[in-house]
N, C-alpha and C. Protein backbone atom coordinates (compact mmCIF):
# COMPACT_ATOMS: atom_id res chain seq x y z
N UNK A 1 127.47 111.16 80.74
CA UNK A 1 127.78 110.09 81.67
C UNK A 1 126.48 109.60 82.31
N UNK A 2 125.99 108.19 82.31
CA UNK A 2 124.93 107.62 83.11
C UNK A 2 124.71 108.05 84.68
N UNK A 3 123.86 107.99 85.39
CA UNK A 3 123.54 108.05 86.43
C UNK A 3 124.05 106.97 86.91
N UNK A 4 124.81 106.64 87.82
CA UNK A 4 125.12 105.67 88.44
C UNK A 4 124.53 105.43 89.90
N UNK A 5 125.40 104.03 90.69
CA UNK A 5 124.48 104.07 92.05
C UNK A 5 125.47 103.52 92.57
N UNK A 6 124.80 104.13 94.87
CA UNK A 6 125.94 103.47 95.39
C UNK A 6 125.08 103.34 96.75
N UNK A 7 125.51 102.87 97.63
CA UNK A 7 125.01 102.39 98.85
C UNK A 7 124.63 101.20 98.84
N UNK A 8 123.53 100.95 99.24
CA UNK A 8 122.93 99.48 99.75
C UNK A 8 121.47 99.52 99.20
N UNK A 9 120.68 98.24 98.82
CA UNK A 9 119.62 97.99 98.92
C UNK A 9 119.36 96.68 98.61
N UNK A 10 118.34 96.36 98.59
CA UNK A 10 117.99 94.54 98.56
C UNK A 10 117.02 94.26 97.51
N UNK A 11 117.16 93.45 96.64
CA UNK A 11 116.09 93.14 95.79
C UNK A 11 115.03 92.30 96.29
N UNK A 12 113.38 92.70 95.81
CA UNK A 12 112.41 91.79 96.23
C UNK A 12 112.21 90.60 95.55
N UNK A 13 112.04 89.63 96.04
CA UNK A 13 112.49 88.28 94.99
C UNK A 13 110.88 87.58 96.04
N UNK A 14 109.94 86.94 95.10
CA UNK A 14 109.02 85.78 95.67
C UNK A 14 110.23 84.64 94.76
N UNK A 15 109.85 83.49 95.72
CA UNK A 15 110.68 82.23 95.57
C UNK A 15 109.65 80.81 95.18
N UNK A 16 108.98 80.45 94.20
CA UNK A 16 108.23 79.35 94.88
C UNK A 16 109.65 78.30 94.62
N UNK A 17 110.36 77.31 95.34
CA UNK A 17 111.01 76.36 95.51
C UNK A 17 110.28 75.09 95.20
N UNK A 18 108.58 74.75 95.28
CA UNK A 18 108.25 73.50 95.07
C UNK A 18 106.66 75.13 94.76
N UNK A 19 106.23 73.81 93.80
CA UNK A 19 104.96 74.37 93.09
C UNK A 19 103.75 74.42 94.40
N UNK A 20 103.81 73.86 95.50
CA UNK A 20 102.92 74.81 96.27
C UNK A 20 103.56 76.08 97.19
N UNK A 21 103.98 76.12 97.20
CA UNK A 21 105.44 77.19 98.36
C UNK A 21 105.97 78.42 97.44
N UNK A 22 105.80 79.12 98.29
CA UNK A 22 106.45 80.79 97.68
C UNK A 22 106.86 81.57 98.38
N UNK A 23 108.05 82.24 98.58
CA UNK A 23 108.96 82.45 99.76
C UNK A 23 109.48 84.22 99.14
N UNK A 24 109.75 84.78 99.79
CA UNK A 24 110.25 86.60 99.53
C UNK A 24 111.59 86.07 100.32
N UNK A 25 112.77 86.55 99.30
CA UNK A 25 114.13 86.56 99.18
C UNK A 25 114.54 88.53 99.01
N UNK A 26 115.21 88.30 100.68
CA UNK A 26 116.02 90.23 100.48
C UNK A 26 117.51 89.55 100.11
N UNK A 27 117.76 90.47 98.72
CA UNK A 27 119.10 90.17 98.23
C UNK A 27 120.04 91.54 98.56
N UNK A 28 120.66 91.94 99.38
CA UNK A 28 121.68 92.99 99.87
C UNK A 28 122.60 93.61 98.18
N UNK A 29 122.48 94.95 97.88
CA UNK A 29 123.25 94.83 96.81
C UNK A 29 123.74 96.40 97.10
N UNK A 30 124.31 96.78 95.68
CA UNK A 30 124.43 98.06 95.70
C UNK A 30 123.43 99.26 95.74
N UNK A 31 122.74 100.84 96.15
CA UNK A 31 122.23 101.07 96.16
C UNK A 31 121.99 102.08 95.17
N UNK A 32 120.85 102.62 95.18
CA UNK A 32 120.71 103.54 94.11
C UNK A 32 120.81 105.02 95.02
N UNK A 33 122.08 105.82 94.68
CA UNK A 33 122.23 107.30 95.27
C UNK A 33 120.98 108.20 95.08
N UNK A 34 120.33 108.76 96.16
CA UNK A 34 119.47 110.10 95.81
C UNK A 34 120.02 110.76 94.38
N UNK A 35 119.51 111.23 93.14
CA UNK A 35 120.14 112.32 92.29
C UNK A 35 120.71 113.18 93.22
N UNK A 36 119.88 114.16 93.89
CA UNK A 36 119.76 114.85 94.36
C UNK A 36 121.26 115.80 95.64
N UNK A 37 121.87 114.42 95.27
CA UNK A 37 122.66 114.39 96.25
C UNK A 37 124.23 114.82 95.66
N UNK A 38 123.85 115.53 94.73
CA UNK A 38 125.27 115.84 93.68
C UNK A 38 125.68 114.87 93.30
N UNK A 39 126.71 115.54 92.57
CA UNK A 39 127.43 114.37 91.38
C UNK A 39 126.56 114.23 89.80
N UNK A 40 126.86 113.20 89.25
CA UNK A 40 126.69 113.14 87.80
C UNK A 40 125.21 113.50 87.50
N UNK A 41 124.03 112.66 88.78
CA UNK A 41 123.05 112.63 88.02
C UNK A 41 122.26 113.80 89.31
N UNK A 42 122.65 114.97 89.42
CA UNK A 42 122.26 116.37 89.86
C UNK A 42 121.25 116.77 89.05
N UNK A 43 121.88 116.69 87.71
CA UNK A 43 121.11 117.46 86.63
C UNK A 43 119.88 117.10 86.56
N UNK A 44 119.70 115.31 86.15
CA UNK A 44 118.65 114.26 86.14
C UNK A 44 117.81 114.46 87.45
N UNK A 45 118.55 114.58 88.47
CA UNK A 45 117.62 114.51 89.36
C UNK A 45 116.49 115.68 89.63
N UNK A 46 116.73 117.15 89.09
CA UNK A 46 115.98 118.06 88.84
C UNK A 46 114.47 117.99 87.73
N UNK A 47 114.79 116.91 86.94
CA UNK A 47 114.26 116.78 85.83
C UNK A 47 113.20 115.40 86.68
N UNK A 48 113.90 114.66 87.22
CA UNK A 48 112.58 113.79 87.91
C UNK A 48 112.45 114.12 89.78
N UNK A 49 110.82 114.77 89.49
CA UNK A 49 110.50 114.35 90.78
C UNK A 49 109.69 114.05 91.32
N UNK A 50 108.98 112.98 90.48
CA UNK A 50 108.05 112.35 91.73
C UNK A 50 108.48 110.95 91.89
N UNK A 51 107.85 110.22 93.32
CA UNK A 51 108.35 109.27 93.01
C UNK A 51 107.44 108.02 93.75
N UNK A 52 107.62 106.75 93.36
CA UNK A 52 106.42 105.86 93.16
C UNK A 52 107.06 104.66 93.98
N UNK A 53 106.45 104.13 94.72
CA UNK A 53 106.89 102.69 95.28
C UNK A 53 105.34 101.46 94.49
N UNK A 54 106.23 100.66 94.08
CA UNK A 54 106.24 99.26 93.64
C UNK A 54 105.74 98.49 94.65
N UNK A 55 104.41 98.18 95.06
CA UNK A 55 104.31 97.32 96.61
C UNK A 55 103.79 95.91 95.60
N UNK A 56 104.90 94.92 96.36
CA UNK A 56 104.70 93.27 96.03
C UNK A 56 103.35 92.89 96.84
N UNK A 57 102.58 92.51 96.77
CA UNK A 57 101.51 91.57 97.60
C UNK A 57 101.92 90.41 97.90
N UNK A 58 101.78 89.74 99.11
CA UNK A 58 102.13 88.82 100.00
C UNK A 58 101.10 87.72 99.07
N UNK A 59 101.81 86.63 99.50
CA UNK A 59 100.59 85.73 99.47
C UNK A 59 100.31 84.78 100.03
N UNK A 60 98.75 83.64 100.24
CA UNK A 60 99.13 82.91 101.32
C UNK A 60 100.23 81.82 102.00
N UNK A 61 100.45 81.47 100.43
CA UNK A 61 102.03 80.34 101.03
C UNK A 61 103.03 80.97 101.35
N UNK A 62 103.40 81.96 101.06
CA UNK A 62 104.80 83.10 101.86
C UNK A 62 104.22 83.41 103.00
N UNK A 63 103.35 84.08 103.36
CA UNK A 63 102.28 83.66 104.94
C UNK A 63 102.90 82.92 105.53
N UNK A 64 102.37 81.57 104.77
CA UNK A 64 102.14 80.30 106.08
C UNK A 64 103.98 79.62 106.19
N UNK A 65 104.79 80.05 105.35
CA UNK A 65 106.14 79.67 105.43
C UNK A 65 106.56 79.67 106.91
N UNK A 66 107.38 78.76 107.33
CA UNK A 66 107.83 78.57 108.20
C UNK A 66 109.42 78.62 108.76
N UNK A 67 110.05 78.23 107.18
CA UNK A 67 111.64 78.61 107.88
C UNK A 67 111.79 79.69 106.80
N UNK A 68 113.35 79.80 107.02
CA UNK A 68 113.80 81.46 106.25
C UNK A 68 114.94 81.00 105.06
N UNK A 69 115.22 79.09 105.47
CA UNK A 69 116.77 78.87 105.07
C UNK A 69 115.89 78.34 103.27
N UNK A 70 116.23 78.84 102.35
CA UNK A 70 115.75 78.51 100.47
C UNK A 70 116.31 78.94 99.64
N UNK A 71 116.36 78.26 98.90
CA UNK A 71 117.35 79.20 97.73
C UNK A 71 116.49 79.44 96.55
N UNK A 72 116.94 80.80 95.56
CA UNK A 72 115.88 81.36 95.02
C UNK A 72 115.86 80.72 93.85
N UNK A 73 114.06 80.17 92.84
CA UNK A 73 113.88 80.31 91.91
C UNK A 73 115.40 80.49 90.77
N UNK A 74 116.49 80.12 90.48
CA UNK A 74 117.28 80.77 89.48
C UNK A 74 116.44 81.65 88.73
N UNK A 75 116.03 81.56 88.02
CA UNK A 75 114.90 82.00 86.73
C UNK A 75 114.38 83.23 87.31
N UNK A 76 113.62 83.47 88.05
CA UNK A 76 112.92 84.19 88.86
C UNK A 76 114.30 85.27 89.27
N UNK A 77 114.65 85.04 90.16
CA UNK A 77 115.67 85.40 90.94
C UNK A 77 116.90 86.03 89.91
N UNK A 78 117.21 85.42 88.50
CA UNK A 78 117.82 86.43 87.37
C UNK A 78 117.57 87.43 86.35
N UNK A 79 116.05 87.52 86.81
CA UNK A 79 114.89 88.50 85.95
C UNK A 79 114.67 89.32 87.22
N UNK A 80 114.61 89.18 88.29
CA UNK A 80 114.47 90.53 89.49
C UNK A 80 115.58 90.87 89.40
N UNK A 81 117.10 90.67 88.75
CA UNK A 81 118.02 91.27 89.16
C UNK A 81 118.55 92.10 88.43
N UNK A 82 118.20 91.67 86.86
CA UNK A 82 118.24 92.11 85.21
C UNK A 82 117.03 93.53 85.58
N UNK A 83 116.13 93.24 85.93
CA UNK A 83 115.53 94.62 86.27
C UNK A 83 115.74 95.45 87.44
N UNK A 84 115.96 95.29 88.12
CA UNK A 84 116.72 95.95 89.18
C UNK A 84 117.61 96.77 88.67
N UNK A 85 118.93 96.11 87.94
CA UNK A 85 120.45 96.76 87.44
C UNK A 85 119.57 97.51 86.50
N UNK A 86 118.38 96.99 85.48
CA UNK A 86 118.31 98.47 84.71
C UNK A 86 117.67 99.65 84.69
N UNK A 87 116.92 99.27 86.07
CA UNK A 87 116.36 100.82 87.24
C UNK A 87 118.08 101.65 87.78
N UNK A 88 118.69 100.77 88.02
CA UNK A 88 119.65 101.71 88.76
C UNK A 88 120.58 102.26 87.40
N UNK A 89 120.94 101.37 86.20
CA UNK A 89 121.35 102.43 85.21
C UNK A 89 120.76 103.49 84.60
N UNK A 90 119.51 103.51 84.72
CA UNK A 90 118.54 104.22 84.44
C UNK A 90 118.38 106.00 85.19
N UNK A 91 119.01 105.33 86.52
CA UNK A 91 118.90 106.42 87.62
C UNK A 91 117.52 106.87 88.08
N UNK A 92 116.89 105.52 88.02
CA UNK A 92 115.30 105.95 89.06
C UNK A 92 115.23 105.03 90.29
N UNK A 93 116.23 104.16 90.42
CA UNK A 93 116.40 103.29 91.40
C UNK A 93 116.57 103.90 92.83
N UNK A 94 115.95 104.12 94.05
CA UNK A 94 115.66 104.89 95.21
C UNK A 94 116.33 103.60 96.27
N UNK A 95 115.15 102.60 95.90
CA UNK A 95 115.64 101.44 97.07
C UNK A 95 114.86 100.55 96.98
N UNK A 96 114.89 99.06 97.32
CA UNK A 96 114.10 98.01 97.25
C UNK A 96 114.35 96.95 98.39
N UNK A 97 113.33 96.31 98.58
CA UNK A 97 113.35 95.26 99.43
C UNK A 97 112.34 94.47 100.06
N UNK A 98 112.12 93.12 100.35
CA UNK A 98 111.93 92.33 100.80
C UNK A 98 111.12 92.55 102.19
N UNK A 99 109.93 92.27 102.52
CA UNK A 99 109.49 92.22 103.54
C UNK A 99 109.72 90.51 104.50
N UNK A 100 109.92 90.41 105.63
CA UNK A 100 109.39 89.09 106.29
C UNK A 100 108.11 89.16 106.41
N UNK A 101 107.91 87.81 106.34
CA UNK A 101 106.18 87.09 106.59
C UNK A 101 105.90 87.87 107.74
N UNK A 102 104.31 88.13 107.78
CA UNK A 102 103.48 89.17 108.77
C UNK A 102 103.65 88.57 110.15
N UNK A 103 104.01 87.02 110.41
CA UNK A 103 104.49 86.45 111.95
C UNK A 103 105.22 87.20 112.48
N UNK A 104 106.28 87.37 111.44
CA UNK A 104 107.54 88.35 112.68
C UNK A 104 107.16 89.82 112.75
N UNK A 105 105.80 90.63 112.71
CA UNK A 105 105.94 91.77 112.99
C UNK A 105 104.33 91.65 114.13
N UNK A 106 103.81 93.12 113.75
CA UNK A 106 102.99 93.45 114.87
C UNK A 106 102.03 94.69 114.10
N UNK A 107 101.07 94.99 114.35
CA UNK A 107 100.39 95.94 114.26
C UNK A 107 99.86 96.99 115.52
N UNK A 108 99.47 98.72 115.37
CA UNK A 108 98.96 98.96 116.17
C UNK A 108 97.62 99.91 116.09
N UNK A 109 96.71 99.08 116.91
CA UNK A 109 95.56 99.94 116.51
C UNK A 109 95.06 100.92 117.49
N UNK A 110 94.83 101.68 116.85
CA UNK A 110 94.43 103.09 117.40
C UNK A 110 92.44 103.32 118.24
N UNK A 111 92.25 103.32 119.08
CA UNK A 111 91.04 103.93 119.53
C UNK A 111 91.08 105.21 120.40
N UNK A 112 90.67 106.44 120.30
CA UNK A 112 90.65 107.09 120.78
C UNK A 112 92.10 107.54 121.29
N UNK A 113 92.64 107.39 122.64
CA UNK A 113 93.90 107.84 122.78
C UNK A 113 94.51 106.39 123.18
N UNK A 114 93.84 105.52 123.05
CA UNK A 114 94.42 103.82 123.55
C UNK A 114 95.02 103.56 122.28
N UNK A 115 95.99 102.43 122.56
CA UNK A 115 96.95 101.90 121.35
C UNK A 115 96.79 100.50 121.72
N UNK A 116 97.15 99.71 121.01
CA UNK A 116 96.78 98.18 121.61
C UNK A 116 97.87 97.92 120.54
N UNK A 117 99.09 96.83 120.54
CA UNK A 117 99.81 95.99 119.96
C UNK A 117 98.93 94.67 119.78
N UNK A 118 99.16 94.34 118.29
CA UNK A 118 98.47 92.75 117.95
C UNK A 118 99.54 92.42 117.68
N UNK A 119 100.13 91.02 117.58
CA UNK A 119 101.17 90.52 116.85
C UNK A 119 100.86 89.66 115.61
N UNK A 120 101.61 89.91 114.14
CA UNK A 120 101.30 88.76 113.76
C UNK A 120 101.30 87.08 113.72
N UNK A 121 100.94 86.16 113.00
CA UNK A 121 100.78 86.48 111.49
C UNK A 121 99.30 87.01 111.53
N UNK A 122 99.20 87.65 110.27
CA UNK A 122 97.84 88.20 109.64
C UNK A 122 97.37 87.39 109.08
N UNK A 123 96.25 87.21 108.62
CA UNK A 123 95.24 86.03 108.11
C UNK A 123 94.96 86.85 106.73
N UNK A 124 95.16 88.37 106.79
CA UNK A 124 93.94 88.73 105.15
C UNK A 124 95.41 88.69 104.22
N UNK A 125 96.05 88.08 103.83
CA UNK A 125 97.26 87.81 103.03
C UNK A 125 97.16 89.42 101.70
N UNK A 126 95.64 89.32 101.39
CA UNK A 126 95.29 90.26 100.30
C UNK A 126 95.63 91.74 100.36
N UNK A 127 95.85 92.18 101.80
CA UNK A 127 96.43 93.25 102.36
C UNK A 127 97.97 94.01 102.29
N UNK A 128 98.55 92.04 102.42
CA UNK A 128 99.91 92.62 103.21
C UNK A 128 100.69 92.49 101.60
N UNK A 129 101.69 93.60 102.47
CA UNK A 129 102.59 93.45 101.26
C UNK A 129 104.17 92.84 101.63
N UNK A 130 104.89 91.85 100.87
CA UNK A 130 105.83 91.72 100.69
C UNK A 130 107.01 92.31 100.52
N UNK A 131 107.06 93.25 100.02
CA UNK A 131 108.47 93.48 99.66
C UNK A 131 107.85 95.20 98.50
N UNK A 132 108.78 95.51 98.13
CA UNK A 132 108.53 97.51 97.29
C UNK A 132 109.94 97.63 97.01
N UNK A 133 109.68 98.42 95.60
CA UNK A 133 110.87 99.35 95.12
C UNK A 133 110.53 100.48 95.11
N UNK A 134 111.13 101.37 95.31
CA UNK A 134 111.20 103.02 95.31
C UNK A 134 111.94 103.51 94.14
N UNK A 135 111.34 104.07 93.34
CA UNK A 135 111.77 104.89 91.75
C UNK A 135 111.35 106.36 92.15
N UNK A 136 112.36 106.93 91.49
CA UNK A 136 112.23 108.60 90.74
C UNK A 136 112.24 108.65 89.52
N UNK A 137 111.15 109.18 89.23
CA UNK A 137 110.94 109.52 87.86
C UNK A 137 110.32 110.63 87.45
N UNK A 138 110.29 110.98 85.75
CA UNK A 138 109.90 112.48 85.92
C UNK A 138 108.26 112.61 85.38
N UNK A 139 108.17 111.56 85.16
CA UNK A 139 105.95 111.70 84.84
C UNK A 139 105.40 110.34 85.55
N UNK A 140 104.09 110.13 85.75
CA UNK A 140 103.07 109.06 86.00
C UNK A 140 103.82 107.94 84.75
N UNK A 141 103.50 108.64 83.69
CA UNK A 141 103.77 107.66 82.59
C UNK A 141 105.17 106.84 82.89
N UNK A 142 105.85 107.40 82.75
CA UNK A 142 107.76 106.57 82.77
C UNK A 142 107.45 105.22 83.93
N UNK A 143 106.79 106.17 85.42
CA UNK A 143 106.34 105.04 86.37
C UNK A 143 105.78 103.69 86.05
N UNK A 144 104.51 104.05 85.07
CA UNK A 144 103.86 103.11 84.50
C UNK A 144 103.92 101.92 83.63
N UNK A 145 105.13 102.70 82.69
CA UNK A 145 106.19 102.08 81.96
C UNK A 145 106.88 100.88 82.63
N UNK A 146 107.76 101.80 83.87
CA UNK A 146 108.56 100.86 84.77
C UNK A 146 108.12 99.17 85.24
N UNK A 147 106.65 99.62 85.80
CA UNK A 147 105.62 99.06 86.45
C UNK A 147 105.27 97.99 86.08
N UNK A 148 104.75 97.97 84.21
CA UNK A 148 104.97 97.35 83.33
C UNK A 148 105.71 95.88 83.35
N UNK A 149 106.88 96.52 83.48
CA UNK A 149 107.93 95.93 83.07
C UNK A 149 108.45 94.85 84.21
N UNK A 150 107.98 95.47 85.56
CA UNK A 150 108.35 94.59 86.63
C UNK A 150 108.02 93.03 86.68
N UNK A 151 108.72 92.15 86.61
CA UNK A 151 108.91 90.60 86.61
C UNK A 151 107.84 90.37 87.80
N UNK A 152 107.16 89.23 87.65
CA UNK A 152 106.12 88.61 88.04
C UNK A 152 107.12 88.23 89.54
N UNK A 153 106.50 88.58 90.08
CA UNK A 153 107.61 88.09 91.56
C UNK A 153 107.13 86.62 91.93
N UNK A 154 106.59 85.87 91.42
CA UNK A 154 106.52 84.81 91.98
C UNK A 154 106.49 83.64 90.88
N UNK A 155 107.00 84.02 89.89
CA UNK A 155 107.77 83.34 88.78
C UNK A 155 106.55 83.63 87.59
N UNK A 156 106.74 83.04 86.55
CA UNK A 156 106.19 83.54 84.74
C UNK A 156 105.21 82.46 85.17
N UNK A 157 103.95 83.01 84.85
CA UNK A 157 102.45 82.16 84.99
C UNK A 157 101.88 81.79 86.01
N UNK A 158 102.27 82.47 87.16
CA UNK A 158 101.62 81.89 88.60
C UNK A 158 101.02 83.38 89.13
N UNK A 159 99.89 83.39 89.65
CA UNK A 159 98.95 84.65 90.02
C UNK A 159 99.79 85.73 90.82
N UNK A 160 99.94 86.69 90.65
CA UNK A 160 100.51 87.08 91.46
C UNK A 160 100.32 88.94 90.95
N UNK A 161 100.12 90.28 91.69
CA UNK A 161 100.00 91.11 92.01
C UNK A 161 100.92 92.27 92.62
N UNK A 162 101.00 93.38 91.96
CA UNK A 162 101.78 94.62 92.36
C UNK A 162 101.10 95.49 92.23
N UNK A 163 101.16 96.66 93.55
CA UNK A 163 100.29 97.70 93.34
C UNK A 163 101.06 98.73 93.34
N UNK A 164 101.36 100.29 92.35
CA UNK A 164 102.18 101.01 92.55
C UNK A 164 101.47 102.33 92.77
N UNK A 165 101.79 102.95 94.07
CA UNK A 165 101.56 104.36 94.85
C UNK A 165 102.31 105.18 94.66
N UNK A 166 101.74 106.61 94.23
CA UNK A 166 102.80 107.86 94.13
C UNK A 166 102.96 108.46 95.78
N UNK A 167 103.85 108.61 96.10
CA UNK A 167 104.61 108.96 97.34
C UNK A 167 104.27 110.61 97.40
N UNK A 168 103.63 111.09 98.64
CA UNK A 168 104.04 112.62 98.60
C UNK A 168 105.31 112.92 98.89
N UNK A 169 105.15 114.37 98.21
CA UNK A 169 106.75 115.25 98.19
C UNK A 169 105.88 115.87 99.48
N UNK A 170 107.36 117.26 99.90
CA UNK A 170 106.88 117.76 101.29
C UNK A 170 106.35 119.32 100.40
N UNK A 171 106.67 119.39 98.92
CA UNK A 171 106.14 120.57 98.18
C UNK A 171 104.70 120.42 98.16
N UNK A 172 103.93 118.91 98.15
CA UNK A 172 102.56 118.73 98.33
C UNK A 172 101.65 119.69 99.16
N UNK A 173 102.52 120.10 100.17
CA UNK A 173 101.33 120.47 101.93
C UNK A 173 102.07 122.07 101.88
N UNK A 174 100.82 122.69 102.14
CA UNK A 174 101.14 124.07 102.90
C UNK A 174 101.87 124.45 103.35
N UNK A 175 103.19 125.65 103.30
CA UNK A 175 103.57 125.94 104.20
C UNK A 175 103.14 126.03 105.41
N UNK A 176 104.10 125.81 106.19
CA UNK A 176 103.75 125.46 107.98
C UNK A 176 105.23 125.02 108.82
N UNK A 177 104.98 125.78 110.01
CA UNK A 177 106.18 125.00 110.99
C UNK A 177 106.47 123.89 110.85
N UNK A 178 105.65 123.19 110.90
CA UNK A 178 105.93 121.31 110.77
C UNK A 178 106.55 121.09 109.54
N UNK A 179 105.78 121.77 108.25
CA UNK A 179 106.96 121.26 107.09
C UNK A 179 108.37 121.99 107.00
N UNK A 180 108.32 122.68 107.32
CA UNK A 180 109.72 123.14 107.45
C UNK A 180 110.58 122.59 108.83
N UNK A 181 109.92 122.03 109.78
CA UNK A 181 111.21 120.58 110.63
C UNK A 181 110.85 119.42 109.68
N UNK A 182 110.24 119.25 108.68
CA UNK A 182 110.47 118.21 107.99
C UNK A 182 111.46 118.02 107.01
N UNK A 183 111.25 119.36 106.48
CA UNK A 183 112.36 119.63 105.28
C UNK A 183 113.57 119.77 106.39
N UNK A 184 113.90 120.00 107.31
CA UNK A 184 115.38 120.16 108.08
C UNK A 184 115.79 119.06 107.81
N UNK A 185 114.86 117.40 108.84
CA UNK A 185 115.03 116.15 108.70
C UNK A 185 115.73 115.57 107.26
N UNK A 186 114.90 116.35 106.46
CA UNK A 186 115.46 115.45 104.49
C UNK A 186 116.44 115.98 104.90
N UNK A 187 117.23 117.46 104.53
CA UNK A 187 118.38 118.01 104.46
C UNK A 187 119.06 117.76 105.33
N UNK A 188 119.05 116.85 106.83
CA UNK A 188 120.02 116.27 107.54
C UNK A 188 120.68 115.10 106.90
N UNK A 189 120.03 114.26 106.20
CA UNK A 189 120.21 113.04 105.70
C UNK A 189 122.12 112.95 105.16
């Protein structure tokens, strides 16, 4: 029996609507279950464990966007979804989604024991990221594979960039008090 999926998650979608404009679309869908979490893909989930997030790069016209109301690319928008459904039949599908433009958030920087809030937008576009999927899988390679395969988020022939990071496990770090209230935290979930 396939790994199946359930909960919630959102697909990352860039939108350009007119050839200068490019917009990040969160699409609400079904989610991809932890393996881990019993049921069919228990077994699978023993067999993969590391796991990799997919980070979209922002860019400057999703930046400088101004409203939220667009409708997506068709084209675009039926190739993020065709890959999406075949991460989650797959059973490496964790979670995905859509960032808002860097205006609606904030940063905080650290000096010494001072904190200072900046708000955005951000100006280095090259930084920020858009939108990430979260996969389990059981080598670098399969990741890479995946990675591969991921649809140009801002449609077929227009510049555009994904960078994919392996995530630590909490098996990474030393035993210690702290990882073990961390491991409580997972196992509350």
């Amino acid at each position: 029996m396939p790994c199946r999926y359930s909960g919630r998650v959102a697909l990352t979608v860039f939108v350009p609507p007119r050839e200068t404009d490019a917009r990040v679309l969160s699409i609400p869908r079904r989610a991809a279950r932890r393996a881990s979490e019993g049921g069919p893909c228990a077994a699978r989930s023993r067999e993969m464990s590391m796991r990799y997030m997919i980070l979209v790069k922002s860019t400057p016209a999703f930046e400088a966007e101004s409203g939220t109301d667009f409708q997506p690319d068709p084209a675009v928008f039926a190739e993020m979804t065709a890959y999406h459904e075949e991460l989650a039949r797959a059973g490496v599908l964790l979670d995905a989604n859509g960032l808002k433009p860097s205006r609606s958030g904030w940063r905080v920087r650290y000096a010494g024991v001072r904190r200072t809030v900046i708000d955005g937008p951000f100006t280095e576009t090259k930084e920020l990221i858009a939108g990430y999927t979260l996969i389990q899988v059981a080598s670098r390679a399969e990741a890479l594979e995946w990675a591969r395969r991921f649809p140009n988020p801002v449609g077929a022939g227009q510049p555009a960039e994904i960078e994919v990071r392996e995530l630590f496990e909490l098996d990474d770090f030393a035993p210690s008090a702290e990882l073990e209230r961390f491991r409580a935290l997972d196992s509350a979930k």
